[in-house]
PDB file of N, CA and C in Angstrom:
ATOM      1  N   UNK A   1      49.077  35.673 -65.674  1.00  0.00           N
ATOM      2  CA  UNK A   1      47.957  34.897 -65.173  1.00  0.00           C
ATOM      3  C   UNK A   1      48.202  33.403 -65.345  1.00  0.00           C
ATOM      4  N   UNK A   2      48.427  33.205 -66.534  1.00  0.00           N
ATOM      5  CA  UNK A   2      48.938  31.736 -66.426  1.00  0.00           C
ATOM      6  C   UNK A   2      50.126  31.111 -65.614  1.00  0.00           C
ATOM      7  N   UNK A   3      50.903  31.994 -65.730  1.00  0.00           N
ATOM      8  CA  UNK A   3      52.159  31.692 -64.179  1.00  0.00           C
ATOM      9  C   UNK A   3      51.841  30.899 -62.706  1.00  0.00           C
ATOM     10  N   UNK A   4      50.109  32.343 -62.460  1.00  0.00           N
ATOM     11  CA  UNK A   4      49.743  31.940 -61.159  1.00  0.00           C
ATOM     12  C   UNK A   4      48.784  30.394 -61.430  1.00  0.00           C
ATOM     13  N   UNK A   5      48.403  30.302 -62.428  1.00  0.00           N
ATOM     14  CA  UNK A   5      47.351  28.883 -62.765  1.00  0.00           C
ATOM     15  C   UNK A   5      48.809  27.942 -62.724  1.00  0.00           C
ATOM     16  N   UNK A   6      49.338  27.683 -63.252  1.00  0.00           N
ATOM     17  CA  UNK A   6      51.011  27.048 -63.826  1.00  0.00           C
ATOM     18  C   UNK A   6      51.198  26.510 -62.003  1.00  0.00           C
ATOM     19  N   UNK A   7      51.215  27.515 -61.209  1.00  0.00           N
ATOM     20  CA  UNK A   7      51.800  27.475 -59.988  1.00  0.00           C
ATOM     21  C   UNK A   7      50.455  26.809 -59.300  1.00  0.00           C
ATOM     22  N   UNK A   8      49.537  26.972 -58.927  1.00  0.00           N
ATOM     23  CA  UNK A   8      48.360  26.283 -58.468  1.00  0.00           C
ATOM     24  C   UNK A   8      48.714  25.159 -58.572  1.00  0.00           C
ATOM     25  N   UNK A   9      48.528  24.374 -59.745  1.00  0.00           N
ATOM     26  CA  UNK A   9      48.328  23.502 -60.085  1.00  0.00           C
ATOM     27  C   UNK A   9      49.081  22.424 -59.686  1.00  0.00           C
ATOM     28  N   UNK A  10      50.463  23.270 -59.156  1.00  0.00           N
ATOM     29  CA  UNK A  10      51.651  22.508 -59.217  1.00  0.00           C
ATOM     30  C   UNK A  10      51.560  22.456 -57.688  1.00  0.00           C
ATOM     31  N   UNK A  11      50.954  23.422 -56.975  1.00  0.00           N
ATOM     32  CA  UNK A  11      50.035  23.137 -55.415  1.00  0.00           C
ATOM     33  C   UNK A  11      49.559  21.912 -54.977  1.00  0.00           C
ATOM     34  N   UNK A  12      48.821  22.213 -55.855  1.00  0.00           N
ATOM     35  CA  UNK A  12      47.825  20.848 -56.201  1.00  0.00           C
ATOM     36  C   UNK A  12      48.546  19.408 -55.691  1.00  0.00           C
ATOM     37  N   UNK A  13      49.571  19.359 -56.886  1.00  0.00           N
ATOM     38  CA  UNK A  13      49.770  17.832 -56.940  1.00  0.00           C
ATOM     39  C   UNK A  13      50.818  17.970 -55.751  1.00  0.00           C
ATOM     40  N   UNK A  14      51.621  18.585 -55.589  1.00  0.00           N
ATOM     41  CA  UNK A  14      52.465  18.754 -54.689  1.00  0.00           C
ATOM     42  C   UNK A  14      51.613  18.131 -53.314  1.00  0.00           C
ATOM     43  N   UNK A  15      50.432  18.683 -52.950  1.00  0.00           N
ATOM     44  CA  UNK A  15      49.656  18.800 -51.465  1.00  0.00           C
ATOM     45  C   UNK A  15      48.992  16.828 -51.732  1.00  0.00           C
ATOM     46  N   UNK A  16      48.799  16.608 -52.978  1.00  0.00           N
ATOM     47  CA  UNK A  16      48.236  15.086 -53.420  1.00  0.00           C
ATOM     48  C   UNK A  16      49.481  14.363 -53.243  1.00  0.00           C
ATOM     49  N   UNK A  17      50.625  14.424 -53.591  1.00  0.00           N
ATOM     50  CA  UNK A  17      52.007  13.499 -53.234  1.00  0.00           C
ATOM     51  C   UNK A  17      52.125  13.938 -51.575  1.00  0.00           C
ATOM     52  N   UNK A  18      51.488  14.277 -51.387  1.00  0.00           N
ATOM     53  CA  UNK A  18      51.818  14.554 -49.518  1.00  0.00           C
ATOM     54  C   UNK A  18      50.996  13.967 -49.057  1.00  0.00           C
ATOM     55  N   UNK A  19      49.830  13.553 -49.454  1.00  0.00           N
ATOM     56  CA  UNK A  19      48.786  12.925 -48.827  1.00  0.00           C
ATOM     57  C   UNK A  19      49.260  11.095 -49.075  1.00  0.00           C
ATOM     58  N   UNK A  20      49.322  10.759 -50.411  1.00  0.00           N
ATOM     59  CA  UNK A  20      50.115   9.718 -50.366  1.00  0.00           C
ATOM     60  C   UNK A  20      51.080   8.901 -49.652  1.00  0.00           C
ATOM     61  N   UNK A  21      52.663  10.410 -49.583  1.00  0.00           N
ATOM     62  CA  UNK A  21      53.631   9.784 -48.911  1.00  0.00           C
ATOM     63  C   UNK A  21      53.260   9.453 -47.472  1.00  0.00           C
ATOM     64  N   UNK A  22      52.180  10.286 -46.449  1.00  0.00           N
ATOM     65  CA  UNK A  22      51.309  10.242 -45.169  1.00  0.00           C
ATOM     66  C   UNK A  22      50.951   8.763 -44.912  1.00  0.00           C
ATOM     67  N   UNK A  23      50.194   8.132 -45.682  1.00  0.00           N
ATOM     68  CA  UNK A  23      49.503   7.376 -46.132  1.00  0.00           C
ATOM     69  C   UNK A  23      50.135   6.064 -46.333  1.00  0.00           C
ATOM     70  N   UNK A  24      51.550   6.412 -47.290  1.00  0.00           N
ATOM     71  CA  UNK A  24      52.403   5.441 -47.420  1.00  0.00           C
ATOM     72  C   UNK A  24      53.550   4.710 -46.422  1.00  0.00           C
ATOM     73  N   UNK A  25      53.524   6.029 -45.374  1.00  0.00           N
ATOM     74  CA  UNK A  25      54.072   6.091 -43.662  1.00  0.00           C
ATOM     75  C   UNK A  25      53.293   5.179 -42.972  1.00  0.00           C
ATOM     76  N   UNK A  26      52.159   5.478 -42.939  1.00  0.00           N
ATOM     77  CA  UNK A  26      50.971   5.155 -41.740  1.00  0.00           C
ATOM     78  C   UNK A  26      51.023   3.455 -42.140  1.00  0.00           C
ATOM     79  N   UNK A  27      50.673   3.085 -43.228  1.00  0.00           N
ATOM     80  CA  UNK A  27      51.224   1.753 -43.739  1.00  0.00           C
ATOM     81  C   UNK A  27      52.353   0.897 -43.096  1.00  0.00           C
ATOM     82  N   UNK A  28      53.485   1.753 -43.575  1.00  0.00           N
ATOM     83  CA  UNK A  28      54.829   1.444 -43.365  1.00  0.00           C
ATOM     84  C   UNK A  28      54.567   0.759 -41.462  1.00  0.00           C
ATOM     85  N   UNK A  29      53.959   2.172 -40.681  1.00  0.00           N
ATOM     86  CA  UNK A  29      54.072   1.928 -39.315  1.00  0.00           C
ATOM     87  C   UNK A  29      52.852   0.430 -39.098  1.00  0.00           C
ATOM     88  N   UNK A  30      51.851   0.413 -39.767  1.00  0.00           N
ATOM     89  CA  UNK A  30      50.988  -0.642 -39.570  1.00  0.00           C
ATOM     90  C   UNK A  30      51.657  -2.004 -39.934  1.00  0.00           C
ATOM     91  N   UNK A  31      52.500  -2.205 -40.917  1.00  0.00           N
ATOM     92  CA  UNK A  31      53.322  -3.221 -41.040  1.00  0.00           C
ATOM     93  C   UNK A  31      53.949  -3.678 -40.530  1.00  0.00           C
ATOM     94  N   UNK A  32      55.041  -2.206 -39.595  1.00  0.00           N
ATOM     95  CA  UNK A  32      55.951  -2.737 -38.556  1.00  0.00           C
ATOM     96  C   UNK A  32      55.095  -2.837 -37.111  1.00  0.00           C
ATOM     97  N   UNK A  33      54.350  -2.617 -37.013  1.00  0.00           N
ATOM     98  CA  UNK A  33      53.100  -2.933 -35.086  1.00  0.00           C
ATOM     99  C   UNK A  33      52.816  -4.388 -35.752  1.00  0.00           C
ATOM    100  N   UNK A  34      52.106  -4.941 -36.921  1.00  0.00           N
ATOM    101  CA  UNK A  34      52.036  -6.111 -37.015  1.00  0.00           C
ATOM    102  C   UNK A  34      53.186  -7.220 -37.119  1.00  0.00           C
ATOM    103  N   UNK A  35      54.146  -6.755 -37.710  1.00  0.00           N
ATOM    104  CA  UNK A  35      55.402  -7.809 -37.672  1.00  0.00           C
ATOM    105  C   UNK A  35      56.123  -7.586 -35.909  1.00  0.00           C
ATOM    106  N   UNK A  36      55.939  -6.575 -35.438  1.00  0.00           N
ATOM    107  CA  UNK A  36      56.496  -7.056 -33.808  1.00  0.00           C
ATOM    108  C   UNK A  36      55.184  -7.839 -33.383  1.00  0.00           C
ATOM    109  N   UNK A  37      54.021  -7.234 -33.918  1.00  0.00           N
ATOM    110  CA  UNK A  37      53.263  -8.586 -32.761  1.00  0.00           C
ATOM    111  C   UNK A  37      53.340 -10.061 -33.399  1.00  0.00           C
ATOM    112  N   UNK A  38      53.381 -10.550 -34.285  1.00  0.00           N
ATOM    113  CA  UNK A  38      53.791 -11.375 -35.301  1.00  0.00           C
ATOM    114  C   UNK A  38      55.266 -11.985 -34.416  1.00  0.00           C
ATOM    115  N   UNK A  39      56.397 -11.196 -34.487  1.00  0.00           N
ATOM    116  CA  UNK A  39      57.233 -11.844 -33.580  1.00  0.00           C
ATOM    117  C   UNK A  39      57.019 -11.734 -32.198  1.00  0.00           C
ATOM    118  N   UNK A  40      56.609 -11.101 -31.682  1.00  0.00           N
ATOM    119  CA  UNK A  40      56.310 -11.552 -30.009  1.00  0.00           C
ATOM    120  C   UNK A  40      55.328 -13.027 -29.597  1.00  0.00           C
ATOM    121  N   UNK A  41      54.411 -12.649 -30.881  1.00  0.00           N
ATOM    122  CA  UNK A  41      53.419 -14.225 -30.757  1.00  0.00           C
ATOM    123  C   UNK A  41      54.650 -15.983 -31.113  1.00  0.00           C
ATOM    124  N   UNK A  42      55.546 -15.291 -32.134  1.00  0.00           N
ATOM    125  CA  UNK A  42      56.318 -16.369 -32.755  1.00  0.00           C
ATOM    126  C   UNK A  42      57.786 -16.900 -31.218  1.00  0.00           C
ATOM    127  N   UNK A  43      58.158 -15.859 -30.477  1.00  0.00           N
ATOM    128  CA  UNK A  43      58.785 -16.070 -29.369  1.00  0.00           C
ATOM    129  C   UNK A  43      58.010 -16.994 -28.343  1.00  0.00           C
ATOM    130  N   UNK A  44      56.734 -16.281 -27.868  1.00  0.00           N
ATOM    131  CA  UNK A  44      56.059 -17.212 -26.916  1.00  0.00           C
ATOM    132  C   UNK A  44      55.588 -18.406 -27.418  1.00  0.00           C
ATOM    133  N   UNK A  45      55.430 -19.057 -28.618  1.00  0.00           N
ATOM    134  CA  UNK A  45      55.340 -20.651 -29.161  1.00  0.00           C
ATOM    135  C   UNK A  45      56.880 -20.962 -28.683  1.00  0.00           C
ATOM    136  N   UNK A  46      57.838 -20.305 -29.714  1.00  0.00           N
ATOM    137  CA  UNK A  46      59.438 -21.396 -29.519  1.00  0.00           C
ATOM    138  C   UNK A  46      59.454 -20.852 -27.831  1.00  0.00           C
ATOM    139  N   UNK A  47      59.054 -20.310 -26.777  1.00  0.00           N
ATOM    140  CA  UNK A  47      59.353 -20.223 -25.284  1.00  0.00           C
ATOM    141  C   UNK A  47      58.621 -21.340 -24.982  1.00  0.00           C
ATOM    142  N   UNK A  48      57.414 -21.941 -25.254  1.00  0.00           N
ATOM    143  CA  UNK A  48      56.774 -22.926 -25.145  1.00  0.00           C
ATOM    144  C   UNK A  48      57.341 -24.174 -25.382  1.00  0.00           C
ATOM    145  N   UNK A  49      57.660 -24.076 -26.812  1.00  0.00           N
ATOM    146  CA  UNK A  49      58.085 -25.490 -27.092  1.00  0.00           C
ATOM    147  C   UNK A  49      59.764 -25.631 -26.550  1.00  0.00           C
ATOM    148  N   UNK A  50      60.320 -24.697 -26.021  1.00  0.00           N
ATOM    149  CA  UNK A  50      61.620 -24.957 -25.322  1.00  0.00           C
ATOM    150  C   UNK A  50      61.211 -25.825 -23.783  1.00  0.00           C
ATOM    151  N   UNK A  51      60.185 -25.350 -23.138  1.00  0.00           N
ATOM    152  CA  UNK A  51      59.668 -25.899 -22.213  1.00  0.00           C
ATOM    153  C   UNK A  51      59.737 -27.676 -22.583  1.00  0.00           C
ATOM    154  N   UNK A  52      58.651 -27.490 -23.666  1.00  0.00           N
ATOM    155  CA  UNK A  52      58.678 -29.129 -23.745  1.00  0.00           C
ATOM    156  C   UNK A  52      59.481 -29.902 -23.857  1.00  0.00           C
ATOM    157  N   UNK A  53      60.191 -29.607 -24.726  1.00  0.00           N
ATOM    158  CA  UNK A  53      61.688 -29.993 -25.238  1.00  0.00           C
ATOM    159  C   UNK A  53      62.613 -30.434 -24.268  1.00  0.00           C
ATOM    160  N   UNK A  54      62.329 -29.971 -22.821  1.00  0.00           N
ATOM    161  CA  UNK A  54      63.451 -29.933 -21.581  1.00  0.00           C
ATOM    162  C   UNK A  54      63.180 -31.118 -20.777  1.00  0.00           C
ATOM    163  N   UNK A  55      61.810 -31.145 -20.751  1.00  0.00           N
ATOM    164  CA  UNK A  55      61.591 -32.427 -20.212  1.00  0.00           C
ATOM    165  C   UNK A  55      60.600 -33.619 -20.984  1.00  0.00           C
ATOM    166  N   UNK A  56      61.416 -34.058 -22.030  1.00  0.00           N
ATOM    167  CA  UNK A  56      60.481 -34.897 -23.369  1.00  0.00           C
ATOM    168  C   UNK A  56      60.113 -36.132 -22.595  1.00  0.00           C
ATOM    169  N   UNK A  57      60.259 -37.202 -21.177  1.00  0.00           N
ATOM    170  CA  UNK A  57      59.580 -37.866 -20.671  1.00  0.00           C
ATOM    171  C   UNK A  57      58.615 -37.646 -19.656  1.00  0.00           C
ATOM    172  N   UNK A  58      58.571 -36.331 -19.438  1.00  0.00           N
ATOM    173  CA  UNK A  58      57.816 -36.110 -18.565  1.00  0.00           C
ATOM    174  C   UNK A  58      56.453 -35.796 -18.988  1.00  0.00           C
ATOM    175  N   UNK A  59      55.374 -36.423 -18.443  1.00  0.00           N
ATOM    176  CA  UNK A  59      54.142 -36.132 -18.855  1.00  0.00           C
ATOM    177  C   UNK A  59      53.349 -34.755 -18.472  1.00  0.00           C
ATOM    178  N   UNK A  60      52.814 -33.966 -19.188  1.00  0.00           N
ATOM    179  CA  UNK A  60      52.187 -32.533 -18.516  1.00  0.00           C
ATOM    180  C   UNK A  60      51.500 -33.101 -17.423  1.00  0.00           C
ATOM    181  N   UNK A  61      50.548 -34.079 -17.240  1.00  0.00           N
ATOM    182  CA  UNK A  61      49.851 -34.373 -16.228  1.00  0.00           C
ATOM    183  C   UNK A  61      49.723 -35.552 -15.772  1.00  0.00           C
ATOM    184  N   UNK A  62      49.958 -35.845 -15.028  1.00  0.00           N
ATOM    185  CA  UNK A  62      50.164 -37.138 -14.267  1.00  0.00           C
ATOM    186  C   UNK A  62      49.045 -37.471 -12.831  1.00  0.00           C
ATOM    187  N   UNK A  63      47.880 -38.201 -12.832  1.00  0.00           N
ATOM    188  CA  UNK A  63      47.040 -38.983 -11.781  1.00  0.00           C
ATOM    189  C   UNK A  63      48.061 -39.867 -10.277  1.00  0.00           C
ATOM    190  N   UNK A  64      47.290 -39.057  -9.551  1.00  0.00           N
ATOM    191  CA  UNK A  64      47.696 -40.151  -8.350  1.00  0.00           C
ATOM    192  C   UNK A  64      47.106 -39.889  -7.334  1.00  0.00           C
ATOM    193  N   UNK A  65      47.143 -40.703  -6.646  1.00  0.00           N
ATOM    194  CA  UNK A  65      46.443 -41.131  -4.994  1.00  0.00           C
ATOM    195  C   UNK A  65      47.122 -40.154  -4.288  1.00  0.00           C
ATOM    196  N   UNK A  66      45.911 -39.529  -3.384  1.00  0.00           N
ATOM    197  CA  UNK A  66      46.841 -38.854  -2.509  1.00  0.00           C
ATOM    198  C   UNK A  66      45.264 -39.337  -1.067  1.00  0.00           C
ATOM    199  N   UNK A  67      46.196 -38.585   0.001  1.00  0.00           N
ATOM    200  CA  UNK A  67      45.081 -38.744   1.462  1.00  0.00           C
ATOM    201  C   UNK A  67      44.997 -37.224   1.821  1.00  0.00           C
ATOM    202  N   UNK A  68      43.737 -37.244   2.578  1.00  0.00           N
ATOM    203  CA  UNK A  68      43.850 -35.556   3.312  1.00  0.00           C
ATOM    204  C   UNK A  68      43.278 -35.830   4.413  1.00  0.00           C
ATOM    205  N   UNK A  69      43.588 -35.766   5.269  1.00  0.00           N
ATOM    206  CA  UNK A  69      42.326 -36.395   6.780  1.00  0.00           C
ATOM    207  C   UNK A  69      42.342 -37.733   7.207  1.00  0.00           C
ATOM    208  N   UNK A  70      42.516 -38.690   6.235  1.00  0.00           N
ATOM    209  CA  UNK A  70      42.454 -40.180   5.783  1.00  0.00           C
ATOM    210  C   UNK A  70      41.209 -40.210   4.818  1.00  0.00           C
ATOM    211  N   UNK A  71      41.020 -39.110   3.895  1.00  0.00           N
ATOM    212  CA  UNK A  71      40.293 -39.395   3.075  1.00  0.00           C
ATOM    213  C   UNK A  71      41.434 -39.447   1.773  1.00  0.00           C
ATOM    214  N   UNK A  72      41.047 -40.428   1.557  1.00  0.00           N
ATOM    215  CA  UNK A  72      41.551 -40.593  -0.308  1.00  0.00           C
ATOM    216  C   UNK A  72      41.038 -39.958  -1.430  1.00  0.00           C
ATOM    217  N   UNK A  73      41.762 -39.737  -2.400  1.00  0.00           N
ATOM    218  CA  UNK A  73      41.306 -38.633  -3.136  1.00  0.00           C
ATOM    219  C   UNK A  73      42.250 -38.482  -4.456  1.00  0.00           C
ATOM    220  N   UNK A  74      41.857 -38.676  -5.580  1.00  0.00           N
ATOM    221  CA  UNK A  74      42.328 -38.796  -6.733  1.00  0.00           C
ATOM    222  C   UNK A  74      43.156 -37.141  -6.917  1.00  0.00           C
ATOM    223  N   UNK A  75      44.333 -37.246  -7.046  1.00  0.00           N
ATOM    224  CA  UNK A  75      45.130 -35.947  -7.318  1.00  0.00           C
ATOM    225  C   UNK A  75      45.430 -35.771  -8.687  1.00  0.00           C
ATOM    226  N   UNK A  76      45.387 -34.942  -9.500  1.00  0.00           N
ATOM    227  CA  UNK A  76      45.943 -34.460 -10.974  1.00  0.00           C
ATOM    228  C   UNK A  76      47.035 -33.475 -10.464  1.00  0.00           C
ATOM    229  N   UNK A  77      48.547 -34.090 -11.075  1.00  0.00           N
ATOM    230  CA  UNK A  77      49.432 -32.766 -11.078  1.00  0.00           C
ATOM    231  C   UNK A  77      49.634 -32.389 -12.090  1.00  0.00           C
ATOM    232  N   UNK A  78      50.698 -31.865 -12.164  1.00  0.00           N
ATOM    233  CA  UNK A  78      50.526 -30.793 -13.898  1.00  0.00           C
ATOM    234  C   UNK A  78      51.902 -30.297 -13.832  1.00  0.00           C
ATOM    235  N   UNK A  79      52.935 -30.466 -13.696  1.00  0.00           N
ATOM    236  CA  UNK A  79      54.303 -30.616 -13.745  1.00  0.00           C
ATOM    237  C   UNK A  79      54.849 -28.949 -13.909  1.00  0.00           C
ATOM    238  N   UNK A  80      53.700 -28.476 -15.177  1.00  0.00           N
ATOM    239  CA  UNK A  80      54.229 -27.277 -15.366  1.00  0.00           C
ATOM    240  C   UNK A  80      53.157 -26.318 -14.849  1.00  0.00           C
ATOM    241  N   UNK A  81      52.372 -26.039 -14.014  1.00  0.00           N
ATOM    242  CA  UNK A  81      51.869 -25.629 -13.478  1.00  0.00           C
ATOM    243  C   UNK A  81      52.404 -24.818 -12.098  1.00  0.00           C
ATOM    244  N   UNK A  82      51.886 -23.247 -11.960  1.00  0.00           N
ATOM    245  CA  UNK A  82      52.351 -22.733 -10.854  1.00  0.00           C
ATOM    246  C   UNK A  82      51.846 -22.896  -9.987  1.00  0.00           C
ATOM    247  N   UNK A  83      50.475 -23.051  -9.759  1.00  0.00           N
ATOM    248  CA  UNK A  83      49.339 -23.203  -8.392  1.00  0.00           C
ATOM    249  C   UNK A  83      48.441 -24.293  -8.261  1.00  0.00           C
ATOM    250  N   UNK A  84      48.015 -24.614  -7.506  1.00  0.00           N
ATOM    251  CA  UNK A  84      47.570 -25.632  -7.028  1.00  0.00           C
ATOM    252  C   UNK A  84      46.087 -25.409  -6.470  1.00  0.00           C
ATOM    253  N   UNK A  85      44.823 -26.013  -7.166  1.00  0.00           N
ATOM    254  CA  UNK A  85      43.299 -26.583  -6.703  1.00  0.00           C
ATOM    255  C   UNK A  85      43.375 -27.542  -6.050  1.00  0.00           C
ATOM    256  N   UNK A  86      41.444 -26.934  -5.362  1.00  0.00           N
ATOM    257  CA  UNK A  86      40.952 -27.997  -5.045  1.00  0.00           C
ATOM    258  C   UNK A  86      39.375 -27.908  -5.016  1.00  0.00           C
ATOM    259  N   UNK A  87      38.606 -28.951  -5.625  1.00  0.00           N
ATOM    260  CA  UNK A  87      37.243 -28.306  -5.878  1.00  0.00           C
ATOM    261  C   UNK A  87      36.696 -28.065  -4.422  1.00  0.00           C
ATOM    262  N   UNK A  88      35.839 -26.911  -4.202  1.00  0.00           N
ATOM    263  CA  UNK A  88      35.185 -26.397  -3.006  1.00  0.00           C
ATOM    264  C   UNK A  88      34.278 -27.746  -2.558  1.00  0.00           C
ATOM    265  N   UNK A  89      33.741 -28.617  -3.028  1.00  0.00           N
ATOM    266  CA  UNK A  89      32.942 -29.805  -2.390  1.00  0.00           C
ATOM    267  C   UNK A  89      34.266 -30.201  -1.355  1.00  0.00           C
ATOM    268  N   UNK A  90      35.036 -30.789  -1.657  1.00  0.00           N
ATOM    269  CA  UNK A  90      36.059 -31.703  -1.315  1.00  0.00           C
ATOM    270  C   UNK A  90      36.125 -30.732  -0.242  1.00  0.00           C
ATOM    271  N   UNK A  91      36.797 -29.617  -0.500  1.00  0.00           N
ATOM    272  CA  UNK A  91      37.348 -28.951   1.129  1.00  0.00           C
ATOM    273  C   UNK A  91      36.027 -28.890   2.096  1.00  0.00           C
ATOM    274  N   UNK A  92      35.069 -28.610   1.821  1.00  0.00           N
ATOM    275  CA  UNK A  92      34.165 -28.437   3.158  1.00  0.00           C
ATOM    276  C   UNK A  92      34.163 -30.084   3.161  1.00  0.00           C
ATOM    277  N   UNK A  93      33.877 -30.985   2.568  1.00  0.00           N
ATOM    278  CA  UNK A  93      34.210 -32.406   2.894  1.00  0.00           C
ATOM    279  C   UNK A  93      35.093 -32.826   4.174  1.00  0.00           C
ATOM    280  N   UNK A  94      35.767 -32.166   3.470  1.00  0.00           N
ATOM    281  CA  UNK A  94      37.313 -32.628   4.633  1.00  0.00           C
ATOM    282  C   UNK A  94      37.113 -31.448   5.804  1.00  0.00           C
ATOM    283  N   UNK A  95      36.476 -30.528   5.894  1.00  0.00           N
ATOM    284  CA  UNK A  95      36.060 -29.751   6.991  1.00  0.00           C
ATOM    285  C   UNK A  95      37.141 -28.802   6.937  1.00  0.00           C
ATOM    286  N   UNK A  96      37.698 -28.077   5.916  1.00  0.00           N
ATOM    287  CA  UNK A  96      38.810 -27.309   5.847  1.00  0.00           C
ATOM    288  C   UNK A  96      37.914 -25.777   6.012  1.00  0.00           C
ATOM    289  N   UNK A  97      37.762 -25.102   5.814  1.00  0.00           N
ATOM    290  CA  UNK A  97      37.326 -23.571   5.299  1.00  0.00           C
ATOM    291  C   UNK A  97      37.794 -22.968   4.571  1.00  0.00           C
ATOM    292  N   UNK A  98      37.202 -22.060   3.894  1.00  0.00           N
ATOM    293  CA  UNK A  98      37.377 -21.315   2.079  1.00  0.00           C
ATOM    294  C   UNK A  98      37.459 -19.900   2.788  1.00  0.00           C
ATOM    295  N   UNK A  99      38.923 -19.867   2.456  1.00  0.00           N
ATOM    296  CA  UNK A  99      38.781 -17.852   2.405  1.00  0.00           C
ATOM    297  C   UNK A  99      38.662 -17.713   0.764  1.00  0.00           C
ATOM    298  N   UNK A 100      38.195 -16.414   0.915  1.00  0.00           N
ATOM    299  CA  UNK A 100      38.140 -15.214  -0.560  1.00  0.00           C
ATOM    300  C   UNK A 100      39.392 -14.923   0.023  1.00  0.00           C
ATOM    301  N   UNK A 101      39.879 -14.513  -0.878  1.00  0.00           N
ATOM    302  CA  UNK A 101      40.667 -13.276  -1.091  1.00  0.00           C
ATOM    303  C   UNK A 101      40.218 -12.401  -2.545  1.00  0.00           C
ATOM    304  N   UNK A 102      40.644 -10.872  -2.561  1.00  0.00           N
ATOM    305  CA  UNK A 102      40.528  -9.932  -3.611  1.00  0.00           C
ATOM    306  C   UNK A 102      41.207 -10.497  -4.669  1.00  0.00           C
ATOM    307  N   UNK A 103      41.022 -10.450  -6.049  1.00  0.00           N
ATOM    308  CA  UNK A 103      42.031 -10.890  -7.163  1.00  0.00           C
ATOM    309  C   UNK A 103      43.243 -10.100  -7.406  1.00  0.00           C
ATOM    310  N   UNK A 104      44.215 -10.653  -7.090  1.00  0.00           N
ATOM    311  CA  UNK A 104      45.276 -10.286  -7.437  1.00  0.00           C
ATOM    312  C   UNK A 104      45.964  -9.602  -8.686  1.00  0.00           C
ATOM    313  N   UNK A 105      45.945  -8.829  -9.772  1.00  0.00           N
ATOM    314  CA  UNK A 105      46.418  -8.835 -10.954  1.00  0.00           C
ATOM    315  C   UNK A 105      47.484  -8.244 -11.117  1.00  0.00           C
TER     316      UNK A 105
END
């Protein structure tokens, strides 16, 4: 009888060091999902600041005169910018027309 208590017991802790080492995994994996996002966030800063770095006189945004119609009209460019505005007053101004389009994603 004491054999089978002897052996229980030893169940026991056996099934408690399993819950641990589980535990001590699940950790392990939460450490490594945070250190890749940790370095993916730390890549897109130095991808950023390589940007800047390439062109150190160039200003991100730069003012200038531009015409549309023969209307004059203060332009903002943005050097690093992919697309290009224009506030909706201004275009019906200039008598252009506004399509929608669906959003793209």
């Amino acid at each position: 009888m004491a054999e089978g208590t002897r052996m229980k017991q030893l169940d026991e802790k056996l099934a408690r060091h399993d819950e641990h080492l589980t535990k001590l995994l699940n950790n392990s994996q939460d450490v490594s999902n945070t250190q890749t996002g940790i370095q993916g966030t730390l890549e897109l800063i130095l991808n950023h600041l390589t940007v800047l770095e390439r062109a150190p006189n160039k200003a991100p945004l730069e003012q200038q005169l531009g015409t549309i119609k023969n209307r004059d009209l203060t332009v903002l460019i943005d050097s690093r910018s992919t697309h290009s505005f224009m506030d909706a007053n201004t275009v019906k101004q200039i008598g252009y027309h506004i399509n929608y389009y669906p959003r793209c994603e």
